[in-house]
Protein backbone atom coordinates (compact mmCIF):
# COMPACT_ATOMS: atom_id res chain seq x y z
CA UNK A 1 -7.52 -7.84 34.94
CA UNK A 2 -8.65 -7.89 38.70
CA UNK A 3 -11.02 -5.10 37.94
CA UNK A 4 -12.52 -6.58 34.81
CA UNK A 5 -16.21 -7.87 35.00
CA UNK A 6 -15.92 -10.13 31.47
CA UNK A 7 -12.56 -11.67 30.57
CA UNK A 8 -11.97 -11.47 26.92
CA UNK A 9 -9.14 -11.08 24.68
CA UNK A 10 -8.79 -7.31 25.02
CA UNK A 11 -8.24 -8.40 28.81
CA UNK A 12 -5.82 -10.73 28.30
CA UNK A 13 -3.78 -9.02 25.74
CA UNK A 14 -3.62 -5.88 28.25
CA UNK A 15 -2.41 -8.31 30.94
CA UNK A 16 0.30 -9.83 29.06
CA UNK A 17 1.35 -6.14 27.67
CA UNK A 18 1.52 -4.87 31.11
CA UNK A 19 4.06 -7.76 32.18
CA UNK A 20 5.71 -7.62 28.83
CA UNK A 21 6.67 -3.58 29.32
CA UNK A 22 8.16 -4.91 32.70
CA UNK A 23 9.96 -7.55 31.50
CA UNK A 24 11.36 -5.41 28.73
CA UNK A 25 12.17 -2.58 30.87
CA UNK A 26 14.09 -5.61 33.56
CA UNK A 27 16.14 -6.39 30.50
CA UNK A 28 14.68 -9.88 30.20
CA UNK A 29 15.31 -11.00 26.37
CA UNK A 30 12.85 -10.36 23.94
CA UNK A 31 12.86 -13.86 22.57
CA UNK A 32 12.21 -15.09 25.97
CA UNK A 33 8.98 -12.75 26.43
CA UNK A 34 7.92 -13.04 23.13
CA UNK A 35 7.65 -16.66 23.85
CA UNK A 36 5.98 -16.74 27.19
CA UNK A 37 3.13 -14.79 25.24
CA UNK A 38 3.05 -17.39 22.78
CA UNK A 39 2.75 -19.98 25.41
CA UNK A 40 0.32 -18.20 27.98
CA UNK A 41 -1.88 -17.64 24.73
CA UNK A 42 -1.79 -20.88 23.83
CA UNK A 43 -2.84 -22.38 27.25
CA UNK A 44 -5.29 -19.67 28.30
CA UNK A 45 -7.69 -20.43 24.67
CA UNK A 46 -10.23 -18.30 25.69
CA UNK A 47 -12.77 -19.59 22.94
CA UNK A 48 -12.04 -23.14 23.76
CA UNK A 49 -12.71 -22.77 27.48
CA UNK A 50 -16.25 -24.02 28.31
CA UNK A 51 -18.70 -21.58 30.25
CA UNK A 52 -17.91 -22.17 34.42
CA UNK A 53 -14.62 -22.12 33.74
CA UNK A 54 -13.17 -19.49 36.52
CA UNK A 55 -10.83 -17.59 33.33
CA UNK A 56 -9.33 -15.37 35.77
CA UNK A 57 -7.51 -17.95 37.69
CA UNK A 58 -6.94 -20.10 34.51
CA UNK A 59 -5.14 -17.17 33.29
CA UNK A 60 -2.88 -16.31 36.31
CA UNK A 61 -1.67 -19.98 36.56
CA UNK A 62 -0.73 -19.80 32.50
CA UNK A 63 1.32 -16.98 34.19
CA UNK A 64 2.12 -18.22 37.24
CA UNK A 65 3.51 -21.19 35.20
CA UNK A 66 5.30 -19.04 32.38
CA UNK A 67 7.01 -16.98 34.66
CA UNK A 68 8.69 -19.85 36.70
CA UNK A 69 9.59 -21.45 33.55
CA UNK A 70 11.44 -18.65 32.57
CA UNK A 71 13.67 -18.59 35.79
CA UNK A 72 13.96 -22.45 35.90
CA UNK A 73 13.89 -23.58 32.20
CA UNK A 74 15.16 -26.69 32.94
């Protein structure tokens, strides 16, 4: 993602792939990924995002957030 010029879907999706394989491969349960997708695709709506929006750093706090939820659920 940091070496993308235009964030799209195709970016995002190979973002959350990349931390999905190494969530997988930490033996993190596949519910609990499959989830944080869900979520991180639901915050970071790429179509709904107006133009000046800095996507990169929306996207990395959907992440950010995601993550830490998943360590600290309640």
């Amino acid at each position: 993602m940091r070496n993308a010029t235009v964030i799209d879907e195709k970016v995002l999706n190979e973002c959350l792939n990349e931390i999905t394989r190494a969530l997988l491969q930490s033996d993190v349960q596949f519910k609990l990924v499959r989830d944080m997708q869900t979520n991180i695709k639901k915050i970071v709506n790429l179509d709904d995002l107006a133009a000046g929006h800095n996507k990169r750093k929306i996207i990395q706090q959907a992440i950010f957030y995601e993550l830490c939820k998943m360590l600290d659920p309640g």
